[in-house]
PDB file of N, CA and C in Angstrom:
ATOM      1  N   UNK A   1     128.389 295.186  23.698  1.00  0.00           N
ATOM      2  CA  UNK A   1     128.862 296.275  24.523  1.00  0.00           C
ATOM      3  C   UNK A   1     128.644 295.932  25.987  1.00  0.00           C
ATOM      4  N   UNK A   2     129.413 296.405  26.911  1.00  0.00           N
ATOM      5  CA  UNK A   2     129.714 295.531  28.457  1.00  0.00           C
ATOM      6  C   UNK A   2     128.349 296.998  29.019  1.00  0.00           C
ATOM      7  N   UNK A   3     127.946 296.557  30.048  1.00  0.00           N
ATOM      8  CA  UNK A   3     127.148 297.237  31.059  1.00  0.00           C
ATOM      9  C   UNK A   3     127.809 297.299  32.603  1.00  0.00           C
ATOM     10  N   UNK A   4     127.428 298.125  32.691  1.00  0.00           N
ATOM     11  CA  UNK A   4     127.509 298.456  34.099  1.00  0.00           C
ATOM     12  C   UNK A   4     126.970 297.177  35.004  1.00  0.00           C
ATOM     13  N   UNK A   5     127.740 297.246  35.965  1.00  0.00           N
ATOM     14  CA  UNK A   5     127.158 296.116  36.620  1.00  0.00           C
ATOM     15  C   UNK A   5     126.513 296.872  38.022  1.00  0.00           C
ATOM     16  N   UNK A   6     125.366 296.327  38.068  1.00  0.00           N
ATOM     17  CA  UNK A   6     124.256 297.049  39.092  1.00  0.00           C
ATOM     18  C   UNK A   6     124.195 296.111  40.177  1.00  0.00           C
ATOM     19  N   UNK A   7     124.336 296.026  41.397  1.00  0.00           N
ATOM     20  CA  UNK A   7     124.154 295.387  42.393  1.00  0.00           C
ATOM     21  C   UNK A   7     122.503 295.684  42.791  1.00  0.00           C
ATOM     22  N   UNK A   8     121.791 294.755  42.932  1.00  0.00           N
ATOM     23  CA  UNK A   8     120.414 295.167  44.256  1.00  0.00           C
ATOM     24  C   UNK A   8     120.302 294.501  44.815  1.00  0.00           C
ATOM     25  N   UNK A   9     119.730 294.604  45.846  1.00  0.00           N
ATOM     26  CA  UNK A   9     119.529 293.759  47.247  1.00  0.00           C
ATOM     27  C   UNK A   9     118.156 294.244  48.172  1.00  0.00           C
ATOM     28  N   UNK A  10     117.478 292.875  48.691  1.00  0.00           N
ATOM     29  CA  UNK A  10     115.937 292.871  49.499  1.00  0.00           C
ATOM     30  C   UNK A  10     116.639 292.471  50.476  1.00  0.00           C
ATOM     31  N   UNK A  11     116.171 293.471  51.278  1.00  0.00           N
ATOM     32  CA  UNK A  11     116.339 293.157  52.843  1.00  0.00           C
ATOM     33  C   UNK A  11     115.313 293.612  53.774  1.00  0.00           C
ATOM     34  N   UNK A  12     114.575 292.833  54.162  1.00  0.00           N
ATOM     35  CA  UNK A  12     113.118 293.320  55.518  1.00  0.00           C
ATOM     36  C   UNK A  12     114.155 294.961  55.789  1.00  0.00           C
ATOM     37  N   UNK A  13     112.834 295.744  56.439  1.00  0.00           N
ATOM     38  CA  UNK A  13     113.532 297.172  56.828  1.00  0.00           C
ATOM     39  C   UNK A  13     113.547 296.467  58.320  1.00  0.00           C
ATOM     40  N   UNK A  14     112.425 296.096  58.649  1.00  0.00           N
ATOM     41  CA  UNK A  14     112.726 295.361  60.178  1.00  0.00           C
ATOM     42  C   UNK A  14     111.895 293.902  59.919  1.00  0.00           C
ATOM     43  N   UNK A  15     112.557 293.626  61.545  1.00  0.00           N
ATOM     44  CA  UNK A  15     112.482 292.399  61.940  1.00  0.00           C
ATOM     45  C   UNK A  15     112.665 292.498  63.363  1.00  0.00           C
ATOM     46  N   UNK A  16     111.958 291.520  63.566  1.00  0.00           N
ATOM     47  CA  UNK A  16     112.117 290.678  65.087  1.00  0.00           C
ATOM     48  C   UNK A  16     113.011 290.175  65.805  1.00  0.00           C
ATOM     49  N   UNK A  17     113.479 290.259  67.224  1.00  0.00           N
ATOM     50  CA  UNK A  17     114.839 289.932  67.569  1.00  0.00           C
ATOM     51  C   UNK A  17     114.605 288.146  67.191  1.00  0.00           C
ATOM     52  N   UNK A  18     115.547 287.290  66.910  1.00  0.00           N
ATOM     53  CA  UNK A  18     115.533 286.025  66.965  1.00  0.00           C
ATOM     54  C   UNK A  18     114.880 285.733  65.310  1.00  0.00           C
ATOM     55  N   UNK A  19     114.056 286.729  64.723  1.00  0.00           N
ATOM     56  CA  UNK A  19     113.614 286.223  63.513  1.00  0.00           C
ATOM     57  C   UNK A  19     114.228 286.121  62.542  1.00  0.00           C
ATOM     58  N   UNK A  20     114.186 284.804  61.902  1.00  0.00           N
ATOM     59  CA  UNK A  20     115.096 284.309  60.490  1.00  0.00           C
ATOM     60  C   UNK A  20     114.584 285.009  59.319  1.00  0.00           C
ATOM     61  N   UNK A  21     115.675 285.790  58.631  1.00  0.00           N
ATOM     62  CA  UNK A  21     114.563 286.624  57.231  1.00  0.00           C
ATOM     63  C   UNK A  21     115.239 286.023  56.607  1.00  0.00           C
ATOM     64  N   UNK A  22     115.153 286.010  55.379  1.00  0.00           N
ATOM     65  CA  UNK A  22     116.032 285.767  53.570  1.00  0.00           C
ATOM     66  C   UNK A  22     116.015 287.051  53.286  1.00  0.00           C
ATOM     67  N   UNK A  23     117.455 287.123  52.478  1.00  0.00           N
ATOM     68  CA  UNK A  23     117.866 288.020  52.221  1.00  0.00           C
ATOM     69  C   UNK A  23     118.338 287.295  50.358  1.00  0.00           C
ATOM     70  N   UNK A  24     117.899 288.727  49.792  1.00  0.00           N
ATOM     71  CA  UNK A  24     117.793 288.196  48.464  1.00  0.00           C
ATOM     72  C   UNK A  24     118.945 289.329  47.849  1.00  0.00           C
ATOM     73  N   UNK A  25     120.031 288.610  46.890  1.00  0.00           N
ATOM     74  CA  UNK A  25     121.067 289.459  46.123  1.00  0.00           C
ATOM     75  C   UNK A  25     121.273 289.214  44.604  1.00  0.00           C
ATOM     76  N   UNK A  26     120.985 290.287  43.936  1.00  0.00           N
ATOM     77  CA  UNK A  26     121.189 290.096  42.679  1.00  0.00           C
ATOM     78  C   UNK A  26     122.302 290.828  41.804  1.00  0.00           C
ATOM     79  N   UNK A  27     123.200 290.833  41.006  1.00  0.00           N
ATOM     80  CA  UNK A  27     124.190 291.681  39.989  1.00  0.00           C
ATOM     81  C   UNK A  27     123.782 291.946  38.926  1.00  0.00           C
ATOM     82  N   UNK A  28     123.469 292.980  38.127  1.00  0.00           N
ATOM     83  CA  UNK A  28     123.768 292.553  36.556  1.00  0.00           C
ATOM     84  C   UNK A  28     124.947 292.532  36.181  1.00  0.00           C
ATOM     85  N   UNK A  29     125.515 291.634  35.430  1.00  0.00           N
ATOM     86  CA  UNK A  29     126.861 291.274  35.149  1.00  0.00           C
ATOM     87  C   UNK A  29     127.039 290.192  33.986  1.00  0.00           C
ATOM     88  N   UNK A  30     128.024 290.458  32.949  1.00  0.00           N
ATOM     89  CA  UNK A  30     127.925 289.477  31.945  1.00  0.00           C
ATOM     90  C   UNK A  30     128.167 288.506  32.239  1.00  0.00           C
ATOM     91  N   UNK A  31     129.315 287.917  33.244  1.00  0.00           N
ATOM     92  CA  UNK A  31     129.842 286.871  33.422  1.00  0.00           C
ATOM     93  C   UNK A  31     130.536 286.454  31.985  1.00  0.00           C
ATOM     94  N   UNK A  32     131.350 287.317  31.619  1.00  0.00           N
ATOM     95  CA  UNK A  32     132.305 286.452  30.559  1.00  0.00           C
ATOM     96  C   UNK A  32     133.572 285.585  31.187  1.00  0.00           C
ATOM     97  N   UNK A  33     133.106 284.367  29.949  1.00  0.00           N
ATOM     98  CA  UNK A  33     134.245 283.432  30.500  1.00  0.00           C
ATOM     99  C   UNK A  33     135.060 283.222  29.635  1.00  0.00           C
ATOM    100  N   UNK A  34     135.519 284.369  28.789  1.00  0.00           N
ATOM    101  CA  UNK A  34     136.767 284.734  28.008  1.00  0.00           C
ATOM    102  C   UNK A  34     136.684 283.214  26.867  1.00  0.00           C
ATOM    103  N   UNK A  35     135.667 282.654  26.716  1.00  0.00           N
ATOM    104  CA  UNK A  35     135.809 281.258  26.008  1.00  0.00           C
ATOM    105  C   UNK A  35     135.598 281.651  24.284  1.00  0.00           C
ATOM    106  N   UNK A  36     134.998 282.428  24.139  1.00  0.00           N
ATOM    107  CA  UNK A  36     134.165 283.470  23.240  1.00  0.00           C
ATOM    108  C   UNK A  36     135.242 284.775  22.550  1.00  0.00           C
ATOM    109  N   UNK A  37     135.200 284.887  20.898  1.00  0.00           N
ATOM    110  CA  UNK A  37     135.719 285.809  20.329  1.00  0.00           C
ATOM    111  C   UNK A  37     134.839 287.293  19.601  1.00  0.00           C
ATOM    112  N   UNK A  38     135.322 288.183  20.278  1.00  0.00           N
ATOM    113  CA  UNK A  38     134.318 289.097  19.007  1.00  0.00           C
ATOM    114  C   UNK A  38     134.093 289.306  17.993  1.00  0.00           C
ATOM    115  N   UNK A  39     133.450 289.972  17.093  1.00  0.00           N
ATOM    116  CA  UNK A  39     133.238 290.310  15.579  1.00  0.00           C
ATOM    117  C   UNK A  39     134.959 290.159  14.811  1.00  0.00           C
ATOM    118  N   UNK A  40     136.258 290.788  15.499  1.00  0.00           N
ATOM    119  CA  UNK A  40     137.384 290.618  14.981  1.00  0.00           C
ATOM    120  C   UNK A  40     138.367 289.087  14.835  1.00  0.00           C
ATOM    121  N   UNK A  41     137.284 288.521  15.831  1.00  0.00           N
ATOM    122  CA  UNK A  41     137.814 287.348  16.159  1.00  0.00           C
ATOM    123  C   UNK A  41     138.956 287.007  16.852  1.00  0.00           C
ATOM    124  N   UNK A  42     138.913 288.084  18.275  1.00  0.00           N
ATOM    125  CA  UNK A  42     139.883 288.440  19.331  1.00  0.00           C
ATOM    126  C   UNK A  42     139.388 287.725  19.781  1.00  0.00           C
ATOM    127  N   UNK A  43     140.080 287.060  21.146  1.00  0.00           N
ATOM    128  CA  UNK A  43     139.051 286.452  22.337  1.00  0.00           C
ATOM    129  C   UNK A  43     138.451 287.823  23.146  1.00  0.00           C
ATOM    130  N   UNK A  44     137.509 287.173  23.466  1.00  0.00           N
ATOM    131  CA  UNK A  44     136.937 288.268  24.972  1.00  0.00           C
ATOM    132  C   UNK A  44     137.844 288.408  25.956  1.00  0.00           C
ATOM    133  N   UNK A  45     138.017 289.016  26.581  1.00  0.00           N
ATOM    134  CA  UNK A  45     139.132 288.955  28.314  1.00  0.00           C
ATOM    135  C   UNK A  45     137.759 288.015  28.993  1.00  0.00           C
ATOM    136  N   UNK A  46     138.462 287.307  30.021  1.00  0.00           N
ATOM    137  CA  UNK A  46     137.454 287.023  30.886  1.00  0.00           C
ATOM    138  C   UNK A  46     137.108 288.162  31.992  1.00  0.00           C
ATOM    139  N   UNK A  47     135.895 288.025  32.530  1.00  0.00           N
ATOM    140  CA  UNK A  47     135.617 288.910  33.488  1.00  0.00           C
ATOM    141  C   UNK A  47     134.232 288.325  34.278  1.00  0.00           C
ATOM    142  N   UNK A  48     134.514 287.525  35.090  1.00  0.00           N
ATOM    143  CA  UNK A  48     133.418 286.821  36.016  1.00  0.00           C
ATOM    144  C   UNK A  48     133.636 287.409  37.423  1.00  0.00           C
ATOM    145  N   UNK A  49     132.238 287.438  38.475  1.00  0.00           N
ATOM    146  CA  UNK A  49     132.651 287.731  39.516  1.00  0.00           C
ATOM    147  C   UNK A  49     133.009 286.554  40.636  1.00  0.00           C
ATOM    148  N   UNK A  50     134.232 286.906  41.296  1.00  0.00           N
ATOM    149  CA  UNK A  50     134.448 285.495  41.666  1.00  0.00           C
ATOM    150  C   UNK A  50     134.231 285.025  43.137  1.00  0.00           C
ATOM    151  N   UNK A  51     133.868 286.263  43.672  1.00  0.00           N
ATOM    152  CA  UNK A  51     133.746 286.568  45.416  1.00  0.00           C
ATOM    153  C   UNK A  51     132.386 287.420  45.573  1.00  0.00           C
ATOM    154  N   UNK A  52     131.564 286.363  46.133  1.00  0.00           N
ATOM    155  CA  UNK A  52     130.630 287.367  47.211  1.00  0.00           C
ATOM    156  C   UNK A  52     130.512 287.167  48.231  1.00  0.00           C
ATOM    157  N   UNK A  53     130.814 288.558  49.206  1.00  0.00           N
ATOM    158  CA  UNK A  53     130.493 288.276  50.291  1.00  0.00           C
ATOM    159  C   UNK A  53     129.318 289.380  51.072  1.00  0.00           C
ATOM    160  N   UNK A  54     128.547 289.039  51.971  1.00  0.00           N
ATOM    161  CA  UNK A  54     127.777 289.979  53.515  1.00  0.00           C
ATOM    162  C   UNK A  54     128.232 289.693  54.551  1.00  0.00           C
ATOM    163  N   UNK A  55     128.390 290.896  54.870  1.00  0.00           N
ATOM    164  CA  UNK A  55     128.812 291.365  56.624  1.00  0.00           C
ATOM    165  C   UNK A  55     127.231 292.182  57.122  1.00  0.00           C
ATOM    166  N   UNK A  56     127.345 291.726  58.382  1.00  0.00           N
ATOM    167  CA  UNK A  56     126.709 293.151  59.243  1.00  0.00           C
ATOM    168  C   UNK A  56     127.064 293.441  60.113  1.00  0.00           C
ATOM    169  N   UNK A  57     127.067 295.308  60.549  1.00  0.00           N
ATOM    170  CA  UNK A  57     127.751 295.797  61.305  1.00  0.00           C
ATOM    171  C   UNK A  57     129.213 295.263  61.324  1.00  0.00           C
ATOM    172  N   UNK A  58     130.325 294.932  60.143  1.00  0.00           N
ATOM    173  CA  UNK A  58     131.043 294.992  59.952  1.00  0.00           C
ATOM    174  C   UNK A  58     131.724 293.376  59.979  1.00  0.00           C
ATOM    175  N   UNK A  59     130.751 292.817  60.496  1.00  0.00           N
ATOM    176  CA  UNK A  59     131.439 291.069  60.869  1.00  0.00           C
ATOM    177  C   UNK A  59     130.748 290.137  59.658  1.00  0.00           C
ATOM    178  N   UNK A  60     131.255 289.820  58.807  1.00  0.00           N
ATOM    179  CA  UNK A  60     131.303 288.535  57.874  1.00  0.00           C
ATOM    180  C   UNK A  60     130.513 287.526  58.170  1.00  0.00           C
ATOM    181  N   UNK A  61     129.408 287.318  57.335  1.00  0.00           N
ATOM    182  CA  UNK A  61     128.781 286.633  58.025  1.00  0.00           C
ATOM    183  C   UNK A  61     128.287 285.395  56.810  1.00  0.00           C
ATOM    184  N   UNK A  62     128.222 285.655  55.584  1.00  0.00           N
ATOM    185  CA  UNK A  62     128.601 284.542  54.408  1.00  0.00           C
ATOM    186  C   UNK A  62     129.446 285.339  53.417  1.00  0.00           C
ATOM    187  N   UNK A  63     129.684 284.068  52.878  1.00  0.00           N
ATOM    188  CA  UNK A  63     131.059 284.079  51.694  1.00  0.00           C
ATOM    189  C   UNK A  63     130.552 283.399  51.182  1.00  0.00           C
ATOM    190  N   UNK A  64     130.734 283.569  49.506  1.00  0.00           N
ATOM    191  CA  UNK A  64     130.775 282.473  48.392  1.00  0.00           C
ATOM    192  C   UNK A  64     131.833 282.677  47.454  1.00  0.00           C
ATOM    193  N   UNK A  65     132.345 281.820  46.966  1.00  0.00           N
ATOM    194  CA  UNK A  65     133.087 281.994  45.857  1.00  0.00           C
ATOM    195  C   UNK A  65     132.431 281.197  44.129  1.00  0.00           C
ATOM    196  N   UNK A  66     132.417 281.991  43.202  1.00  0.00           N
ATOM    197  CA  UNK A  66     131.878 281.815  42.240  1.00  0.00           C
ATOM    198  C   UNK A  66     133.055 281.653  40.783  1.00  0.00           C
ATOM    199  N   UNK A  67     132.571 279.877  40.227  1.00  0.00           N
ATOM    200  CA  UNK A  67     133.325 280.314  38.655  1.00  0.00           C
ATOM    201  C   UNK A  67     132.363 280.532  37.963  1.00  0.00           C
ATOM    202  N   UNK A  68     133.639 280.212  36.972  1.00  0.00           N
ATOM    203  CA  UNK A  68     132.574 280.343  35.879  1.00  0.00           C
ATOM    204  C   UNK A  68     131.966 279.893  34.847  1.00  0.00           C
ATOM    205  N   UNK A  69     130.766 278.753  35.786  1.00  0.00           N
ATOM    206  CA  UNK A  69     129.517 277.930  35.418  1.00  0.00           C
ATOM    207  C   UNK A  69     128.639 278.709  35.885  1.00  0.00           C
ATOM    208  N   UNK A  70     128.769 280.046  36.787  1.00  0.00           N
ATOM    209  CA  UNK A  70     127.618 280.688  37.088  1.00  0.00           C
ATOM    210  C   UNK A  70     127.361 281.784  35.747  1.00  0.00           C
ATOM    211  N   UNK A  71     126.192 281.375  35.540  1.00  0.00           N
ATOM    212  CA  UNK A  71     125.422 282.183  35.001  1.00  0.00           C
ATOM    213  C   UNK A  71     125.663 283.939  35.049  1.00  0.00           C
ATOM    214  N   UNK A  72     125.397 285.005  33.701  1.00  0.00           N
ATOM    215  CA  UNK A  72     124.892 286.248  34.045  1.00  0.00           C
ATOM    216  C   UNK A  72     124.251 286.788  34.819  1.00  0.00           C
ATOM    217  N   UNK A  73     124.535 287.543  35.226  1.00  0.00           N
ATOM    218  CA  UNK A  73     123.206 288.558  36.434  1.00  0.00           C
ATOM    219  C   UNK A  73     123.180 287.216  37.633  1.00  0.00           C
ATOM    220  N   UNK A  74     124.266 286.773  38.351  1.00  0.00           N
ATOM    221  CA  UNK A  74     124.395 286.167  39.427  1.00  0.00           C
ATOM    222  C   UNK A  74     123.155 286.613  40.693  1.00  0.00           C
ATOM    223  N   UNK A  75     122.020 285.447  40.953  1.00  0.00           N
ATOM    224  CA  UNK A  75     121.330 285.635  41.788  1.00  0.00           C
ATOM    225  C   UNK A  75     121.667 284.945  43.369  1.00  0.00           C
ATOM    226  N   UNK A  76     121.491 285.783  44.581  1.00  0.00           N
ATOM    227  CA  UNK A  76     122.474 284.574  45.412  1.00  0.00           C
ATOM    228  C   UNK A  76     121.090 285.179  46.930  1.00  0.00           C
ATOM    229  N   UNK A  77     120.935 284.228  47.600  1.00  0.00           N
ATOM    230  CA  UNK A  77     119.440 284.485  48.436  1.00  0.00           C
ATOM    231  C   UNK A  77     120.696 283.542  49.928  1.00  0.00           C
ATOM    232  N   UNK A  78     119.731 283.648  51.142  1.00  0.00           N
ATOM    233  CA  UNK A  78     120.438 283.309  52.261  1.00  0.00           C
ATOM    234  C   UNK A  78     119.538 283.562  53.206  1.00  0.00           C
ATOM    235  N   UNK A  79     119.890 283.181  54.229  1.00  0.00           N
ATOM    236  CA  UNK A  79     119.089 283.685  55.540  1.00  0.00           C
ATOM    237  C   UNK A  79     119.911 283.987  56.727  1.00  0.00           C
ATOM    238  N   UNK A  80     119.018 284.582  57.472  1.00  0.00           N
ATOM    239  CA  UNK A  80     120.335 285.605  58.557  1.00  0.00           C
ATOM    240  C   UNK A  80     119.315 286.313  59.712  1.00  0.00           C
ATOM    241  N   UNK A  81     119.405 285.366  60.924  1.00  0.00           N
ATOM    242  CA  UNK A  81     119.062 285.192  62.179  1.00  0.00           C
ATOM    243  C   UNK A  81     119.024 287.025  62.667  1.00  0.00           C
ATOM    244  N   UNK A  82     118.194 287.655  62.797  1.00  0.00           N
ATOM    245  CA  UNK A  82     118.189 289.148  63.292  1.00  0.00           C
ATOM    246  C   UNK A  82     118.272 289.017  65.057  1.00  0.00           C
ATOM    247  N   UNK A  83     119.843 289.878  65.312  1.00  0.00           N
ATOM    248  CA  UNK A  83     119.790 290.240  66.784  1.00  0.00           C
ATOM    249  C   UNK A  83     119.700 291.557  67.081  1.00  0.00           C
ATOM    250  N   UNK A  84     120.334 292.154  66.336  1.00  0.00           N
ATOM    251  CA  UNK A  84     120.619 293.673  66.208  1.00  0.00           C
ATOM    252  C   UNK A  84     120.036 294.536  65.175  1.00  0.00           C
ATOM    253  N   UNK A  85     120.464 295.946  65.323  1.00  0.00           N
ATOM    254  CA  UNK A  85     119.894 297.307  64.680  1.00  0.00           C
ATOM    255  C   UNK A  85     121.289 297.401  63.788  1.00  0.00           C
ATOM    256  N   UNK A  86     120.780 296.841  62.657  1.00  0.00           N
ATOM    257  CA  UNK A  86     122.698 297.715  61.842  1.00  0.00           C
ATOM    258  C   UNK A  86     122.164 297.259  60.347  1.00  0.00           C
ATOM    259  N   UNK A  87     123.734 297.644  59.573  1.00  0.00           N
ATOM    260  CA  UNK A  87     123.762 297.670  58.436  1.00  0.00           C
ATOM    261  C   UNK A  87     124.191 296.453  57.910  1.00  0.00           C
ATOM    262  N   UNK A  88     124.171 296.189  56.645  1.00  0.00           N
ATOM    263  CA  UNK A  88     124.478 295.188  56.053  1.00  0.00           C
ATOM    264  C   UNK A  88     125.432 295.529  54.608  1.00  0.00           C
ATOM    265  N   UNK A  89     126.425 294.905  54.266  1.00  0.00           N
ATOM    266  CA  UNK A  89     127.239 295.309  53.214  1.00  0.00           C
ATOM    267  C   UNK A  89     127.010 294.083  52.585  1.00  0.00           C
ATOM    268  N   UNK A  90     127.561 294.141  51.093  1.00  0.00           N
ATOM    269  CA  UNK A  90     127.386 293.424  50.283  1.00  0.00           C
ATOM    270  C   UNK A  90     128.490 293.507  49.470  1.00  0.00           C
ATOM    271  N   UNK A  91     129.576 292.508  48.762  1.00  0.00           N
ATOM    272  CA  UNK A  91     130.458 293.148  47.975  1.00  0.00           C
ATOM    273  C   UNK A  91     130.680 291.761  47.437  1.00  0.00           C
ATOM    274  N   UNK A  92     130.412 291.919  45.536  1.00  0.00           N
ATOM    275  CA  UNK A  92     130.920 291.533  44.819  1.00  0.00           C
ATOM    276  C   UNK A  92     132.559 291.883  44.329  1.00  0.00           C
ATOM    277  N   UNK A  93     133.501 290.833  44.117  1.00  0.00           N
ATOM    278  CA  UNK A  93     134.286 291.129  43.724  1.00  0.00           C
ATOM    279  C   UNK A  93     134.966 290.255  41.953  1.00  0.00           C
ATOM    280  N   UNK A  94     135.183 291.140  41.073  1.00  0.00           N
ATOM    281  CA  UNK A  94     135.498 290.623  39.936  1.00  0.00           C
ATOM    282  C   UNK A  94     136.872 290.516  39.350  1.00  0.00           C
ATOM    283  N   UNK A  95     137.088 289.542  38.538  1.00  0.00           N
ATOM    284  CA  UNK A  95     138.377 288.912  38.198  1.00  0.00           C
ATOM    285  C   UNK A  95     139.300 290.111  37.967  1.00  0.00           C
ATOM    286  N   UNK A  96     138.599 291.271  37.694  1.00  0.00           N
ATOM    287  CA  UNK A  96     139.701 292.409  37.099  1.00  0.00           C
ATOM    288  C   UNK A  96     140.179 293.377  37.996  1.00  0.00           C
ATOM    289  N   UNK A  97     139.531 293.079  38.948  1.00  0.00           N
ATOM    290  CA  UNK A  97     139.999 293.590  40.793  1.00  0.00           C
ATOM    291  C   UNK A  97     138.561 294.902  40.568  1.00  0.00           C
ATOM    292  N   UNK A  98     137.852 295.278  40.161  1.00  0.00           N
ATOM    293  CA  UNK A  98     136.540 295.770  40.278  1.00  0.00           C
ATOM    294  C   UNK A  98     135.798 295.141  41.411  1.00  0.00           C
ATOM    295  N   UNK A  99     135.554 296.073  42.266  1.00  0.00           N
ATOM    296  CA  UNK A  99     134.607 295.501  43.302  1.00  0.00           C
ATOM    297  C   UNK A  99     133.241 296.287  43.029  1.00  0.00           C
ATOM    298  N   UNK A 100     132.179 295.846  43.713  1.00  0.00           N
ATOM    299  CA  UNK A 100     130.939 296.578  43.248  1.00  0.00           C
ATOM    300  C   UNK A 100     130.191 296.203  44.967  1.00  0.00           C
ATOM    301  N   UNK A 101     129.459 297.040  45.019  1.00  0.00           N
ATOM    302  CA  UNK A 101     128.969 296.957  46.498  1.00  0.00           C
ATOM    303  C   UNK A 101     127.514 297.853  46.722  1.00  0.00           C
ATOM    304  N   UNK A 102     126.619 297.269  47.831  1.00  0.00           N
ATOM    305  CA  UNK A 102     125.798 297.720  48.147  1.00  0.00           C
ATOM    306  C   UNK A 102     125.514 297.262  49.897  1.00  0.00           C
ATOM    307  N   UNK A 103     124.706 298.536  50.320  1.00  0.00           N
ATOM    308  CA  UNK A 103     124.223 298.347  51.613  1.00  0.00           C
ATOM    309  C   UNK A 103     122.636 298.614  52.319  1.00  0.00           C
ATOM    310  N   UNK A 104     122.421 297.942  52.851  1.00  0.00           N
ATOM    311  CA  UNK A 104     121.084 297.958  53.315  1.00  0.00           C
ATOM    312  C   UNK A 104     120.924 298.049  55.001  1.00  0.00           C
ATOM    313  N   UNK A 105     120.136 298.917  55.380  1.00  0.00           N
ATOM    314  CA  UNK A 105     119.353 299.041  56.898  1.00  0.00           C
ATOM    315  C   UNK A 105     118.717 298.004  57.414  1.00  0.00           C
ATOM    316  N   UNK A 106     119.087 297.519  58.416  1.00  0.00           N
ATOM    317  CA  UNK A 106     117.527 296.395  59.339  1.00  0.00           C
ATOM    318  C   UNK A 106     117.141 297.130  61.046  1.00  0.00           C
ATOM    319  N   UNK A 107     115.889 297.229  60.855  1.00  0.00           N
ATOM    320  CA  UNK A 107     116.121 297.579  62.503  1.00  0.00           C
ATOM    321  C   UNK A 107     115.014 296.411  63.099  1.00  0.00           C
ATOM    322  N   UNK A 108     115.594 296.041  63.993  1.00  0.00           N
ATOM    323  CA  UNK A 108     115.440 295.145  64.813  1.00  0.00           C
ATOM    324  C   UNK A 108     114.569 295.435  66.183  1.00  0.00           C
ATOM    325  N   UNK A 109     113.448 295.064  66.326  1.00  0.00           N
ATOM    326  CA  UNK A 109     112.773 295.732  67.850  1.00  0.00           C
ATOM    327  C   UNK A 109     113.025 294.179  68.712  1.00  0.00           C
TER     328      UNK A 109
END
């Protein structure tokens, strides 16, 4: 049976102007790669996520694109130079046009 796919994400609440944090992103997500039949001996549909990307304050700031050799529950970590007070978006996007998304606060002194 498929699950919901849960986005979470660690992000410092603050930071330092100029300071480098990691930023840590995780999905739960099956990652089917449609290779696989069920109990009827249908195939599965595939359904991997194939796009992640973060912005803050609205500007793009990594991209990845993902097949599918990645693993379930896609873990994806980075780092990201703090200048500013803003938000951060997060958006998985999956083969079936399902997007899934999350956002996080940094404030910056």
């Amino acid at each position: 049976m498929a699950t919901k796919s849960q986005p979470r994400v660690r992000v410092p609440a603050t930071a330092k102007a100029g300071e480098i944090v990691e930023i840590k992103t995780l999905i739960s997500h099956e990652m089917e790669s449609g290779q696989r039949k069920d109990a009827d001996g249908k195939p599965i549909p595939r359904k991997i996520i194939h796009a992640f990307e973060a912005s803050f304050n609205g500007k793009v700031f990594f991209a990845a694109t993902w097949y599918p050799s990645v693993s379930a529950n896609p873990y994806q970590s980075f780092f990201y130079k703090a200048a500013e007070t803003g938000e951060f978006k997060f958006t998985w996007k999956d083969d079936d046009g399902s997007e899934y998304a999350a956002t996080a606060k940094m404030t910056v002194a």
